[in-house]
N, C-alpha and C. Protein backbone atom coordinates (compact mmCIF):
# COMPACT_ATOMS: atom_id res chain seq x y z
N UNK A 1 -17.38 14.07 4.49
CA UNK A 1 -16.31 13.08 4.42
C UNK A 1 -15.24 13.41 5.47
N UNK A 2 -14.97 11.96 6.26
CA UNK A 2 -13.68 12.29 7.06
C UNK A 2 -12.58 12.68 6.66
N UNK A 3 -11.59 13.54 7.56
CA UNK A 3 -9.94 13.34 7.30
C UNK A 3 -9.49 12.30 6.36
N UNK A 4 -9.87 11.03 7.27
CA UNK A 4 -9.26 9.92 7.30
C UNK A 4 -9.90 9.30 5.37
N UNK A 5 -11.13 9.64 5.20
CA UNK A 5 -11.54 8.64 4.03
C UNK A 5 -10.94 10.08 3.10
N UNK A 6 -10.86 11.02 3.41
CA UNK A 6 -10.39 12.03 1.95
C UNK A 6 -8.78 11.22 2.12
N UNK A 7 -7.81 11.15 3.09
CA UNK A 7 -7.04 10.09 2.70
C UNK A 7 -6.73 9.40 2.06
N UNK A 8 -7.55 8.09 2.50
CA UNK A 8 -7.55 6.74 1.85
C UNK A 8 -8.04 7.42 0.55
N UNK A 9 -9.20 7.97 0.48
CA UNK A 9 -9.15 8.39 -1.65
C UNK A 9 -7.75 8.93 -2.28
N UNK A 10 -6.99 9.73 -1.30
CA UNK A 10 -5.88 10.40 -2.16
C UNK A 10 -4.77 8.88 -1.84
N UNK A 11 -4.85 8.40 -1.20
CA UNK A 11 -4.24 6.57 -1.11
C UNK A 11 -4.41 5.52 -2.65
N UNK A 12 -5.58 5.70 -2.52
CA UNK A 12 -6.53 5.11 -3.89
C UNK A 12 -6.02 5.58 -5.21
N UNK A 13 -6.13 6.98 -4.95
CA UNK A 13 -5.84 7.23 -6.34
C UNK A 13 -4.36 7.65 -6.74
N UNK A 14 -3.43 7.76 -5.54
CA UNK A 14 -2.15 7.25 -6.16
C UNK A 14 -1.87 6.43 -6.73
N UNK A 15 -1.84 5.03 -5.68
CA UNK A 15 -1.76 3.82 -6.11
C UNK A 15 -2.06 3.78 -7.28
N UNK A 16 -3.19 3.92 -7.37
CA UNK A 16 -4.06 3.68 -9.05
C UNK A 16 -3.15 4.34 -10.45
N UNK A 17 -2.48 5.35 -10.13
CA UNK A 17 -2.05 6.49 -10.66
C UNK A 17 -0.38 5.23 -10.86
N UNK A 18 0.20 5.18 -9.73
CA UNK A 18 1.54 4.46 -10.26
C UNK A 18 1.72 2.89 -10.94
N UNK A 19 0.52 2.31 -10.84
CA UNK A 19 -0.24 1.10 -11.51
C UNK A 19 -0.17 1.29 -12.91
N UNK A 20 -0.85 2.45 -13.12
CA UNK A 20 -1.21 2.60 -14.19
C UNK A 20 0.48 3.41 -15.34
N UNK A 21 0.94 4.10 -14.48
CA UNK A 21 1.94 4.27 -15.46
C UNK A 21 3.10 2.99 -15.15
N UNK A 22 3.04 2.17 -14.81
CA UNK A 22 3.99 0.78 -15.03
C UNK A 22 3.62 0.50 -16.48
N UNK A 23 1.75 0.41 -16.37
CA UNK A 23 1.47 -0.61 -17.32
C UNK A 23 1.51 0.40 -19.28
N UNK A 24 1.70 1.75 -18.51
CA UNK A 24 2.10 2.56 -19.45
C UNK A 24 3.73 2.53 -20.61
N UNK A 25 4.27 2.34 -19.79
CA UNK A 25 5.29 1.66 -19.48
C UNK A 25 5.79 0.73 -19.96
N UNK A 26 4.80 -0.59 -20.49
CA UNK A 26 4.47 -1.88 -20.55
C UNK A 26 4.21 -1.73 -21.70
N UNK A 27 3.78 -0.97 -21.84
CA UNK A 27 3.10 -0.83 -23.80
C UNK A 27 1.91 -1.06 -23.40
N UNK A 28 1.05 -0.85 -22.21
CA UNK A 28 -0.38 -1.79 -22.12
C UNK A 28 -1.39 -0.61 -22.96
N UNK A 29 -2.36 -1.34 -23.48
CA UNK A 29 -3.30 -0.01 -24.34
C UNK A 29 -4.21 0.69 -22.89
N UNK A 30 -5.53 1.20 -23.26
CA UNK A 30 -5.86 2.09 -22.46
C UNK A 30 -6.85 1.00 -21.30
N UNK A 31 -7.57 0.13 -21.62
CA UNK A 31 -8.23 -0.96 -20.51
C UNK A 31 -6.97 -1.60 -19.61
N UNK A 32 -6.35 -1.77 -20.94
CA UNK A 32 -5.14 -2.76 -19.62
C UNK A 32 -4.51 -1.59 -18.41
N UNK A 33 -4.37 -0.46 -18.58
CA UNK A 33 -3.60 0.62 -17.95
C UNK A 33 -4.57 0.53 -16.50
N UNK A 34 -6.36 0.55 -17.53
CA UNK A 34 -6.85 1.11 -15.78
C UNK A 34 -7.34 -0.37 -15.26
N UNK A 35 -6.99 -1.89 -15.69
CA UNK A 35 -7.10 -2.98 -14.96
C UNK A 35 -5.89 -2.75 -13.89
N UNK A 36 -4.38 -2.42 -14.38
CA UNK A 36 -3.24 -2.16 -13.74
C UNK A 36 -3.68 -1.65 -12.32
N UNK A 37 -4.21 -0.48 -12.74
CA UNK A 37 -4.40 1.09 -12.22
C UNK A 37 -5.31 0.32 -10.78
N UNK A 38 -6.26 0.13 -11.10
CA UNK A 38 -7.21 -0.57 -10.21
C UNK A 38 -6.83 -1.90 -9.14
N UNK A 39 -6.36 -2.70 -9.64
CA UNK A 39 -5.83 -3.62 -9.25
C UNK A 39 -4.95 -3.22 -8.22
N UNK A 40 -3.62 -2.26 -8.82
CA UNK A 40 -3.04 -1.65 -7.48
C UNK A 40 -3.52 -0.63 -6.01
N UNK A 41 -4.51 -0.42 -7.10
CA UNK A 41 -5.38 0.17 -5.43
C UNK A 41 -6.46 0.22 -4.92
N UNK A 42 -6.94 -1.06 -5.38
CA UNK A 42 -7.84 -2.37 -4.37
C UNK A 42 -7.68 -3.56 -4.74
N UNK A 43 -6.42 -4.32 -4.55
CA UNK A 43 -6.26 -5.11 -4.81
C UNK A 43 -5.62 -6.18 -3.15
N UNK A 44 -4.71 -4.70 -2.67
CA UNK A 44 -4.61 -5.19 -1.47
C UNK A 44 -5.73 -5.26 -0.02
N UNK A 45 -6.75 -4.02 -0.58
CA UNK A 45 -8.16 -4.30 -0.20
C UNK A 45 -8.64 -5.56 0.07
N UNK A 46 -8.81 -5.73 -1.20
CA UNK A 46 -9.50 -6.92 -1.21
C UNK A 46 -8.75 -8.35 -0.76
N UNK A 47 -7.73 -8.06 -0.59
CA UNK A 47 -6.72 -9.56 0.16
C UNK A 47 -7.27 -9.43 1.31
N UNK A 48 -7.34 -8.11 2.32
CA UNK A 48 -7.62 -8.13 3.27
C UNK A 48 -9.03 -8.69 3.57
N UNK A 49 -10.02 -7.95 2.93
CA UNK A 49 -11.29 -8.36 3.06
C UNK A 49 -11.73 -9.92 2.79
N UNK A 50 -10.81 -10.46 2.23
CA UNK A 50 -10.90 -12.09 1.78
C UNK A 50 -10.41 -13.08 3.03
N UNK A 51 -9.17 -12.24 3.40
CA UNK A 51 -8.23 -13.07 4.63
C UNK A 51 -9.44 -12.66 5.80
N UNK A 52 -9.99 -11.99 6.05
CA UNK A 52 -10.94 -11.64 7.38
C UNK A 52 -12.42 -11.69 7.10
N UNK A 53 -12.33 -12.13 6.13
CA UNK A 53 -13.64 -12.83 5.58
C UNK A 53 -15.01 -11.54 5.77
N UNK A 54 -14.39 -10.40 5.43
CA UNK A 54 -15.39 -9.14 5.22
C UNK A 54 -15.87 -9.34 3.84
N UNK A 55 -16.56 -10.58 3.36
CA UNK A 55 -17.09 -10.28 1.88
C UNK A 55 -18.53 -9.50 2.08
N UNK A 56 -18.62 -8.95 1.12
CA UNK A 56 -18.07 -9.16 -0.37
C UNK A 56 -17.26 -7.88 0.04
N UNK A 57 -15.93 -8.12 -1.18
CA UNK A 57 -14.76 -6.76 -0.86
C UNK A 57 -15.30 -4.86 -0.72
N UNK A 58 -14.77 -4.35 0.16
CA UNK A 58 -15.28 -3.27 0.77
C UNK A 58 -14.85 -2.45 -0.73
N UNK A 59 -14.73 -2.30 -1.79
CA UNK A 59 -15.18 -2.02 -3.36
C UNK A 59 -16.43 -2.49 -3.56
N UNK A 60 -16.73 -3.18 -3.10
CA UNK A 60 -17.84 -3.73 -3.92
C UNK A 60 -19.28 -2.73 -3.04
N UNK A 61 -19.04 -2.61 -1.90
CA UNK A 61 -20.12 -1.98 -1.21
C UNK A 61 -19.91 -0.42 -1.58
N UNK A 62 -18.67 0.18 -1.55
CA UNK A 62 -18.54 1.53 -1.86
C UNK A 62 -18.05 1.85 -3.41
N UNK A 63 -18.22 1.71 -4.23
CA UNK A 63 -18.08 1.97 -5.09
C UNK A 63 -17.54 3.16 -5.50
N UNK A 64 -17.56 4.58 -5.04
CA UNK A 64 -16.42 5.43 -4.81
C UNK A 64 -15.65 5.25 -4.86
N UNK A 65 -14.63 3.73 -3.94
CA UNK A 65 -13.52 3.83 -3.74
C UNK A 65 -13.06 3.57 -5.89
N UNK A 66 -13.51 2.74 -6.29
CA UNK A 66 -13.44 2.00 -8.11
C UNK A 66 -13.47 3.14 -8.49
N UNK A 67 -14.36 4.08 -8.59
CA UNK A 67 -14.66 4.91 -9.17
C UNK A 67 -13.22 6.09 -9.47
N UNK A 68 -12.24 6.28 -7.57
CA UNK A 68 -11.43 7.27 -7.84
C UNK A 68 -10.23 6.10 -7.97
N UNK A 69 -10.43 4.52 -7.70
CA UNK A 69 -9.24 3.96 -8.32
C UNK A 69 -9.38 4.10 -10.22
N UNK A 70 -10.25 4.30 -10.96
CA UNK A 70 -10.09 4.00 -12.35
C UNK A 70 -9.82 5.67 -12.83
N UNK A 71 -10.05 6.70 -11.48
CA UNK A 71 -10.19 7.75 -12.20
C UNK A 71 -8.09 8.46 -12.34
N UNK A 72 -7.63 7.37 -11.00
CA UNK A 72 -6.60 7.58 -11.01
C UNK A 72 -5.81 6.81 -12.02
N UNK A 73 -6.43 5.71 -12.53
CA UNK A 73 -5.68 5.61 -14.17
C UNK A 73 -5.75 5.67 -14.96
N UNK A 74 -6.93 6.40 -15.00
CA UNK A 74 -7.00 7.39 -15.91
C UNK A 74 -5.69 8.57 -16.45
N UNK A 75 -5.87 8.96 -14.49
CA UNK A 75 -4.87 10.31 -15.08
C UNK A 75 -3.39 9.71 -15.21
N UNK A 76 -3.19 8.82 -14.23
CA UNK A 76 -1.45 8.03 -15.11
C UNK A 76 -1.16 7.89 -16.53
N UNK A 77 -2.51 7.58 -16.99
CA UNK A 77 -2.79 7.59 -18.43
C UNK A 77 -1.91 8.96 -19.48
N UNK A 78 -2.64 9.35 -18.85
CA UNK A 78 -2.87 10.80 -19.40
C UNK A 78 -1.73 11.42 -19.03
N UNK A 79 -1.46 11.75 -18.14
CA UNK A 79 -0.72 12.60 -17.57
C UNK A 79 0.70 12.05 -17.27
N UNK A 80 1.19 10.55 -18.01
CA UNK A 80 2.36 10.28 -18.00
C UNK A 80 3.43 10.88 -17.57
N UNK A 81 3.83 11.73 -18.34
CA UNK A 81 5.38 12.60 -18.55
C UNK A 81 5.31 13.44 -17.81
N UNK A 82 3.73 14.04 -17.00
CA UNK A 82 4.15 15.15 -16.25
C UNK A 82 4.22 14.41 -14.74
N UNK A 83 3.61 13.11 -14.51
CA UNK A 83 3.73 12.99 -13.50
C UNK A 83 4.85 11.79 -13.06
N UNK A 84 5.69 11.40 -14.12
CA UNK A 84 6.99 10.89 -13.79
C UNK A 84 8.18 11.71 -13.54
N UNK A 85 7.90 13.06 -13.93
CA UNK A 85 8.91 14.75 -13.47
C UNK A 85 8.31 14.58 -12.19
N UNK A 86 7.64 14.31 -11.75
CA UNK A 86 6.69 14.37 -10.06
C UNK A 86 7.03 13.19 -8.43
N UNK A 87 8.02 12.54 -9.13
CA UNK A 87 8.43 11.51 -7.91
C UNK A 87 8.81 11.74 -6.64
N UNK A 88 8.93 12.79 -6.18
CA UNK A 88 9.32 13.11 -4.89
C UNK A 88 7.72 13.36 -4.52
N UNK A 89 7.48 13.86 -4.47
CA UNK A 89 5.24 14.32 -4.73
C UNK A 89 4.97 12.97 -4.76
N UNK A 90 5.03 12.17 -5.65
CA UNK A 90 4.18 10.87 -5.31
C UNK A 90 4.50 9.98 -4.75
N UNK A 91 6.05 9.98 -4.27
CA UNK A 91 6.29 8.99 -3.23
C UNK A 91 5.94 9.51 -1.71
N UNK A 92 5.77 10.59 -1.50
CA UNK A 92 5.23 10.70 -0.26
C UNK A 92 3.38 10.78 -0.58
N UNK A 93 2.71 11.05 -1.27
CA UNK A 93 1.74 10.70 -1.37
C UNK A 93 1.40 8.86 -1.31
N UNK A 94 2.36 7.98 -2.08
CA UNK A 94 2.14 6.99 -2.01
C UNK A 94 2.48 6.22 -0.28
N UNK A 95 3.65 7.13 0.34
CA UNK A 95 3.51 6.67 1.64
C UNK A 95 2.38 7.10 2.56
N UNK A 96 2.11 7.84 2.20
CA UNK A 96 0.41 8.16 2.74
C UNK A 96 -0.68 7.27 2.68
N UNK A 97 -0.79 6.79 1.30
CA UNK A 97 -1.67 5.55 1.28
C UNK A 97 -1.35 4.26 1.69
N UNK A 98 0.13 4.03 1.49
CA UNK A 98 0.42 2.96 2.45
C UNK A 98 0.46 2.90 3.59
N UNK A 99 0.93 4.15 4.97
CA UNK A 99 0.62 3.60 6.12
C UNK A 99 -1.08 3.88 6.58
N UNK A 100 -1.86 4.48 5.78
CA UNK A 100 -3.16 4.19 5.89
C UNK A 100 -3.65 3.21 5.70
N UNK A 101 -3.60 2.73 5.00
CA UNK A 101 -4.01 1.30 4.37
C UNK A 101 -3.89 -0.10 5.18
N UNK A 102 -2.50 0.14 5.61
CA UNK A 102 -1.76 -0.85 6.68
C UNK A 102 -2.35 -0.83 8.08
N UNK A 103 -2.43 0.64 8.76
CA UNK A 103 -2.82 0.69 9.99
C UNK A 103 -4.40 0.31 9.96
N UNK A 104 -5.66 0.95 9.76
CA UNK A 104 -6.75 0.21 9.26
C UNK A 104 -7.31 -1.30 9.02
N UNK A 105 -6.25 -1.42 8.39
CA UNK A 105 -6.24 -3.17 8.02
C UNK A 105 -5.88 -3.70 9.65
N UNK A 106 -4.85 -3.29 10.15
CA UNK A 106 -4.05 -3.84 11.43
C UNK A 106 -5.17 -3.74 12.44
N UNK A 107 -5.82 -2.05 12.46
CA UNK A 107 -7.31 -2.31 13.55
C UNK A 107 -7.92 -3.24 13.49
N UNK A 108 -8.46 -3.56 12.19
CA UNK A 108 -9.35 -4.85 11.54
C UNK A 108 -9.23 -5.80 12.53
N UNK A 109 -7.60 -6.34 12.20
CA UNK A 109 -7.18 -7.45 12.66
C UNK A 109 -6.87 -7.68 13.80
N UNK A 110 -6.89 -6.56 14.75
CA UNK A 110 -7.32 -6.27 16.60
C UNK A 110 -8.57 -6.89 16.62
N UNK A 111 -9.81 -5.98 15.85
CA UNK A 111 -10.95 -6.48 16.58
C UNK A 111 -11.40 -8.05 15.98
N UNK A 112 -10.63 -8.36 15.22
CA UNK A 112 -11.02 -9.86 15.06
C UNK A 112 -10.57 -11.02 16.20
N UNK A 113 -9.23 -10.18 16.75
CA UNK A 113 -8.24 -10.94 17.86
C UNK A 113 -7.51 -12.12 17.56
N UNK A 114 -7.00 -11.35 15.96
CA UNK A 114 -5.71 -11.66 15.91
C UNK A 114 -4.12 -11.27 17.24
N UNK A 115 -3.55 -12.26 16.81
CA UNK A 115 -1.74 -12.22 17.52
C UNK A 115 -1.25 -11.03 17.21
N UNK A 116 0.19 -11.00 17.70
CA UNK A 116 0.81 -10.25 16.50
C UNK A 116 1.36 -10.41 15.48
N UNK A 117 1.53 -11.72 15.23
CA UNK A 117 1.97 -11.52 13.95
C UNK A 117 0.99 -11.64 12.86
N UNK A 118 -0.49 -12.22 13.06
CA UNK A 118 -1.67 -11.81 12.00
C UNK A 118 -1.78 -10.53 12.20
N UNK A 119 -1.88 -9.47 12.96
CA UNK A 119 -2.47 -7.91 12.51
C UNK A 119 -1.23 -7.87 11.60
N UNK A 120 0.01 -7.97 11.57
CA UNK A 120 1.32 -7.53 10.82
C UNK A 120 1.23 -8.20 9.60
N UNK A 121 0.77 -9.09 9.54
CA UNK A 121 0.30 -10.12 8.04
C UNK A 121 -0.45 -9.16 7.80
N UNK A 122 -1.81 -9.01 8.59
CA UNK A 122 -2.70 -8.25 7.46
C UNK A 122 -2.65 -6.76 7.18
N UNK A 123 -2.04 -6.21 8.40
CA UNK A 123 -1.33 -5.14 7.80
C UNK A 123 -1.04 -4.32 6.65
N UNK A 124 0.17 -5.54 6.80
CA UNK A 124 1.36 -5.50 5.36
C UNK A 124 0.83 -5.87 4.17
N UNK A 125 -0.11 -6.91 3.86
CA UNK A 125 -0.78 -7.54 3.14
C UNK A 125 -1.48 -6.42 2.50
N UNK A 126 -2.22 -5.77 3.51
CA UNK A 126 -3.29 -4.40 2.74
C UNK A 126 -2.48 -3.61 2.31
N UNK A 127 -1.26 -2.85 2.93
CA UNK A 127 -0.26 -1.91 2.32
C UNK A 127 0.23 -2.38 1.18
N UNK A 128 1.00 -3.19 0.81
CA UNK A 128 1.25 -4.17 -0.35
C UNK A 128 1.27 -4.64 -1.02
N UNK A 129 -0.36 -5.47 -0.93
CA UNK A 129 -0.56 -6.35 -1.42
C UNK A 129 -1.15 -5.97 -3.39
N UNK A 130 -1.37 -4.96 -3.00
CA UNK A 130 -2.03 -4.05 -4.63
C UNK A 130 -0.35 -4.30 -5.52
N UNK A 131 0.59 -3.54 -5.14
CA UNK A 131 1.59 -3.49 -5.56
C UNK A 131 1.90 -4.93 -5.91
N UNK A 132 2.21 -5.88 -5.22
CA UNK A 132 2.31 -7.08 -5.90
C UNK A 132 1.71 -8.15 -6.73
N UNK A 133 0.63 -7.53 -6.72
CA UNK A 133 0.03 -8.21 -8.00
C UNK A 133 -0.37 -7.87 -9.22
N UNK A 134 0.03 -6.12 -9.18
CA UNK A 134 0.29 -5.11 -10.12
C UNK A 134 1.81 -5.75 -10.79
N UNK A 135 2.95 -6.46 -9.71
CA UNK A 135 4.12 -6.22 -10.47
C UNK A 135 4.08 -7.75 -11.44
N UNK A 136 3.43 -8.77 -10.70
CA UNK A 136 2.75 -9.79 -11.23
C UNK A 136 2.32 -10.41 -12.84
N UNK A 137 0.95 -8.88 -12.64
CA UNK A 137 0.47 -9.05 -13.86
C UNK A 137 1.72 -8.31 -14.79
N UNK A 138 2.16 -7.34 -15.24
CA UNK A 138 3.47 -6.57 -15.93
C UNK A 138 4.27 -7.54 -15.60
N UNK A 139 4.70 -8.66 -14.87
CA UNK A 139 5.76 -9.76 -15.58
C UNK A 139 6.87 -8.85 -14.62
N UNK A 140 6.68 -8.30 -13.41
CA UNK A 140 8.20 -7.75 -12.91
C UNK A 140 8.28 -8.51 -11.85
N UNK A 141 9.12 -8.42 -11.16
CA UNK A 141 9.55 -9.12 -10.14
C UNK A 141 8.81 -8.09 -9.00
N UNK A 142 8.24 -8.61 -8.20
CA UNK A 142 7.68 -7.28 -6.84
C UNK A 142 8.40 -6.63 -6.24
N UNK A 143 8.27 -5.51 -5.90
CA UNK A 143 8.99 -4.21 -5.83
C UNK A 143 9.72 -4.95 -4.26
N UNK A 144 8.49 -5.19 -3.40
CA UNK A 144 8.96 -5.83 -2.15
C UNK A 144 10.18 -6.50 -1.81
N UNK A 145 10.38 -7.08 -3.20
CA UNK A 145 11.59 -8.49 -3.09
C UNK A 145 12.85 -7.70 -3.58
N UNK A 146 12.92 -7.04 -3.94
CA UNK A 146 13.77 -6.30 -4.40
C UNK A 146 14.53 -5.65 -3.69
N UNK A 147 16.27 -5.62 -3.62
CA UNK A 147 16.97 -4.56 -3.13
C UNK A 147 16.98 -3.30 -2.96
N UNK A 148 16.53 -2.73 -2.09
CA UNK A 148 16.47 -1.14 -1.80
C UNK A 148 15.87 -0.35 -0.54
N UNK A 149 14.97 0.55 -0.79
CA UNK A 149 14.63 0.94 0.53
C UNK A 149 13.54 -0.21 1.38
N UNK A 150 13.51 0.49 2.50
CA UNK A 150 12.55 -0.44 3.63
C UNK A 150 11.15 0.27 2.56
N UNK A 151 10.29 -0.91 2.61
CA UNK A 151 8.94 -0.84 2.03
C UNK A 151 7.96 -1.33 3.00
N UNK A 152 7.63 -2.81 2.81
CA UNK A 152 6.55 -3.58 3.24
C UNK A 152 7.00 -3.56 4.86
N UNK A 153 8.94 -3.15 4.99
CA UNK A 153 8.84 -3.33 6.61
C UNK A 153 8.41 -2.29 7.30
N UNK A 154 8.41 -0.66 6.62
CA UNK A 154 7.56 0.24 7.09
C UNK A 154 6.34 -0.31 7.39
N UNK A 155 5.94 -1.00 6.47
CA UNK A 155 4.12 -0.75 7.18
C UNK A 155 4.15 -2.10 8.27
N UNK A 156 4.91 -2.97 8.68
CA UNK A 156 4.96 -3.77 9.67
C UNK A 156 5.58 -2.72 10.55
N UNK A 157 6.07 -1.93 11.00
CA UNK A 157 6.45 -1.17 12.22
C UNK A 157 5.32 -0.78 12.15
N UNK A 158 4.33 0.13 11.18
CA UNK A 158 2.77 0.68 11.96
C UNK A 158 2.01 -0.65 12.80
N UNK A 159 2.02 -1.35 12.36
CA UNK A 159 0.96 -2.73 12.51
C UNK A 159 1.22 -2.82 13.85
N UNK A 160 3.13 -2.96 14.45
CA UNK A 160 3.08 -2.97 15.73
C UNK A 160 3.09 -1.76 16.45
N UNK A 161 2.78 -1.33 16.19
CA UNK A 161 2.71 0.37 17.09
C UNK A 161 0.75 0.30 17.39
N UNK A 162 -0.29 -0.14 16.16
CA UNK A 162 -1.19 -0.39 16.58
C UNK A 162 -1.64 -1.92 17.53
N UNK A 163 -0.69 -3.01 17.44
CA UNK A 163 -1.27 -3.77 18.17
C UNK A 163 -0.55 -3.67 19.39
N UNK A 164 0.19 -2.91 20.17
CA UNK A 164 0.41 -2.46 21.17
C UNK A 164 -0.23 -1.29 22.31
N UNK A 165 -0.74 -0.53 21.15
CA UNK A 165 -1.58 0.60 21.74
C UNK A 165 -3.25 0.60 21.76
N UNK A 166 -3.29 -0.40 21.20
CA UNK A 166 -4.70 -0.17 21.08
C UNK A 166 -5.51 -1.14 22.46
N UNK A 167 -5.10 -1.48 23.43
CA UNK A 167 -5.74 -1.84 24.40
C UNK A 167 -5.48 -0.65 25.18
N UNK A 168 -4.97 0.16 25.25
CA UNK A 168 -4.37 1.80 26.13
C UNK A 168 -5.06 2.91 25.59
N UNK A 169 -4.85 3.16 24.65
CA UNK A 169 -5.78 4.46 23.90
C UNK A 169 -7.10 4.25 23.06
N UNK A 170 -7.74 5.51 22.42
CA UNK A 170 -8.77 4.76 21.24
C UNK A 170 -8.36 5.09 20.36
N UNK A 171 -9.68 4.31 19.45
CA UNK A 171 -9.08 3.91 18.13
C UNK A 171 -8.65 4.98 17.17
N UNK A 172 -8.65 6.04 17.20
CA UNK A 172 -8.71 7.35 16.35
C UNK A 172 -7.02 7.14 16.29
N UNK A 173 -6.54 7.44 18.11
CA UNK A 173 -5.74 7.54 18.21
C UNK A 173 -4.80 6.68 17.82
N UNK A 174 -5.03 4.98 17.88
CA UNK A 174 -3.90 4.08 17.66
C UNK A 174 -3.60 4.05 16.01
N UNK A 175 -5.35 4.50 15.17
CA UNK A 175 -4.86 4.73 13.91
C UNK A 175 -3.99 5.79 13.19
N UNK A 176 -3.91 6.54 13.87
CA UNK A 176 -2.91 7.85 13.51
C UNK A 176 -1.53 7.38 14.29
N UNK A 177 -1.28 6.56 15.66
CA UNK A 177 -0.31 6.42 15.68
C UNK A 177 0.63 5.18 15.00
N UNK A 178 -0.38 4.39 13.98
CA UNK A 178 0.42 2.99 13.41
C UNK A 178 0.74 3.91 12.22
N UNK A 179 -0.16 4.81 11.20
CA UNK A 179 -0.04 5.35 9.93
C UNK A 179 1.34 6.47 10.38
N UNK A 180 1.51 7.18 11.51
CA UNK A 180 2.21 7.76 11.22
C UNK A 180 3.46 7.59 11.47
N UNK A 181 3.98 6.52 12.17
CA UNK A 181 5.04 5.26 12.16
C UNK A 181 5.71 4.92 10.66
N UNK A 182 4.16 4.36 10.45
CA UNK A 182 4.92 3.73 8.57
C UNK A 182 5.26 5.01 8.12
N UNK A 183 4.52 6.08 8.13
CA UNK A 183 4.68 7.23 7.05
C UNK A 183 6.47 7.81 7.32
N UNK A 184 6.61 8.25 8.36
CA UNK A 184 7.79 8.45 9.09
C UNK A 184 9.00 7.74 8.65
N UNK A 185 9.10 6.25 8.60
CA UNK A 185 9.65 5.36 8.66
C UNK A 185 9.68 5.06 7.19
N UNK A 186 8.65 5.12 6.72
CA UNK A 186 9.01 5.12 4.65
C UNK A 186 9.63 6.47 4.07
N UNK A 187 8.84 7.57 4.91
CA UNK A 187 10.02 8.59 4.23
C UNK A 187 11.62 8.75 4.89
N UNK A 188 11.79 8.16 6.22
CA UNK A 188 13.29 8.16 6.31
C UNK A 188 14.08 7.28 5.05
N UNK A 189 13.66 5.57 4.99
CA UNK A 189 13.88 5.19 4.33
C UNK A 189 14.09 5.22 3.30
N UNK A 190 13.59 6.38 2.76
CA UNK A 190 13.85 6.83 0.89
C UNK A 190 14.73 7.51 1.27
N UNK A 191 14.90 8.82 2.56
CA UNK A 191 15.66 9.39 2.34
C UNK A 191 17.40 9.56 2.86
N UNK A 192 17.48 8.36 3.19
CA UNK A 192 18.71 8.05 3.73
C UNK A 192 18.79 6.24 3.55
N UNK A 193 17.99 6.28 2.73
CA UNK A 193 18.36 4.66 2.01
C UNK A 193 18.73 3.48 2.39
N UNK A 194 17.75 3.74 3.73
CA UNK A 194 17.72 1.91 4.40
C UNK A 194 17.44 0.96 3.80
N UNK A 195 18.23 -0.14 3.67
CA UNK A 195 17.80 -1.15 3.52
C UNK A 195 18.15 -2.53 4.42
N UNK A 196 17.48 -3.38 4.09
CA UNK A 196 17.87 -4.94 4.81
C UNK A 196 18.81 -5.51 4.07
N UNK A 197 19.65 -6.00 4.96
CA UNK A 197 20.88 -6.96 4.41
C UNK A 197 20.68 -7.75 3.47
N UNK A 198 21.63 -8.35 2.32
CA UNK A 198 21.14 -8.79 1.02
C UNK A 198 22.15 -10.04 1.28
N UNK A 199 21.60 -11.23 1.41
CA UNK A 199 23.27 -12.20 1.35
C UNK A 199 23.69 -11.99 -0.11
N UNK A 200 25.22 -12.36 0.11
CA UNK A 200 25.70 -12.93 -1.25
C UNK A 200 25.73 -14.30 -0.88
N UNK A 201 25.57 -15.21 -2.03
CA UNK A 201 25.57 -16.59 -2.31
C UNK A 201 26.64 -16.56 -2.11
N UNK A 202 27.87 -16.01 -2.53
CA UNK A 202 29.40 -16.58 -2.73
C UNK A 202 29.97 -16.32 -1.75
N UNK A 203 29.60 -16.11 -0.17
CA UNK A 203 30.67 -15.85 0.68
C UNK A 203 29.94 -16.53 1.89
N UNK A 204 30.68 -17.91 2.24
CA UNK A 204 30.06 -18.10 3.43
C UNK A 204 29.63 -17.28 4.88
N UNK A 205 28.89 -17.91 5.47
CA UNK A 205 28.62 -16.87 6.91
C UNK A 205 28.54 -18.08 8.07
N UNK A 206 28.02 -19.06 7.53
CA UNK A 206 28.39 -20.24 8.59
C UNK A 206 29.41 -21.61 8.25
């Protein structure tokens, strides 16, 4: 196994892992936890594989990937209380799987010859897209839309770092340099608490 796919599994089974304690969370019993669980980490997979028309979804051919998404909600399951003491640990693990996820997806969407702003759609879409339909099903509002740190715009800075470089270097290289953009760029963001401007309704600007 590559670098890169022992990765994306420890990607997988975060995701899966913070899915699953939402729906913990939720009161959900033990199926609903690892539908959560799963859903968040191939869910944006499979947007991608749908939008670029790679059917049937790249889960469905590797089955590994299901296997360490259900095994990771499993352990959210389980391992609740010790791994909500653990948030500094899983938010950089979870930025790991997101600018992997994102940059990958963004190659995709090079060799299809997409613009730039489709590799950055699909990108973001793959980084993302699990998370929002995780916040969906639990009835929350998506983390994305929400006031706080830079999220989904981290993994649009990888997207353009790969559709810039990748007619100049290879691909090894443009994928390590879009993932490690987002990664960079999501952990500044937590840790000095960027965010995008929020209007207020009550104060004009024009």
């Amino acid at each position: 196994m590559t670098p890169l796919e022992i990765a994306s599994f420890i990607g997988t089974v975060v995701f899966a892992a913070s899915g699953a304690m939402l729906g913990v969370r939720k009161g959900f019993d033990l199926l609903g936890v690892i539908v959560l669980g799963c859903v968040t980490a191939v869910g944006g997979g499979a947007l991608r594989d749908t939008l670029t028309g790679s059917l049937p979804a790249s889960w469905f051919k590797d089955e590994r990937l299901l296997w360490a998404a259900i095994g990771g909600a499993i352990l959210g399951f389980l391992a609740y209380r010790r791994l909500e003491k653990r948030e500094a640990e899983l938010e950089f693990l979870d930025a790991l799987g997101l600018s992997l996820f994102a940059a990958s997806a963004a190659q995709r969407g090079m060799e299809l010859g997409f613009g730039l702003l489709g590799v950055i759609f699909i990108g973001t879409v793959s980084g993302v897209g699990g998370g929002v339909i995780r916040d969906i099903l639990a009835r929350e509002v998506p983390r994305i839309f929400l006031p706080g740190e830079l999220y989904a715009s981290t993994a649009a800075f990888g997207c353009v770092v790969v559709y810039f470089l990748t007619p100049h270097v290879s691909s090894d290289i443009v994928l390590a340099s879009g993932a490690l953009v987002t990664f960079i760029s999501r952990l500044a963001a937590r840790r000095y608490r960027l965010t995008l401007p929020v209007r207020d309704p009550e104060k004009p600007l024009l």
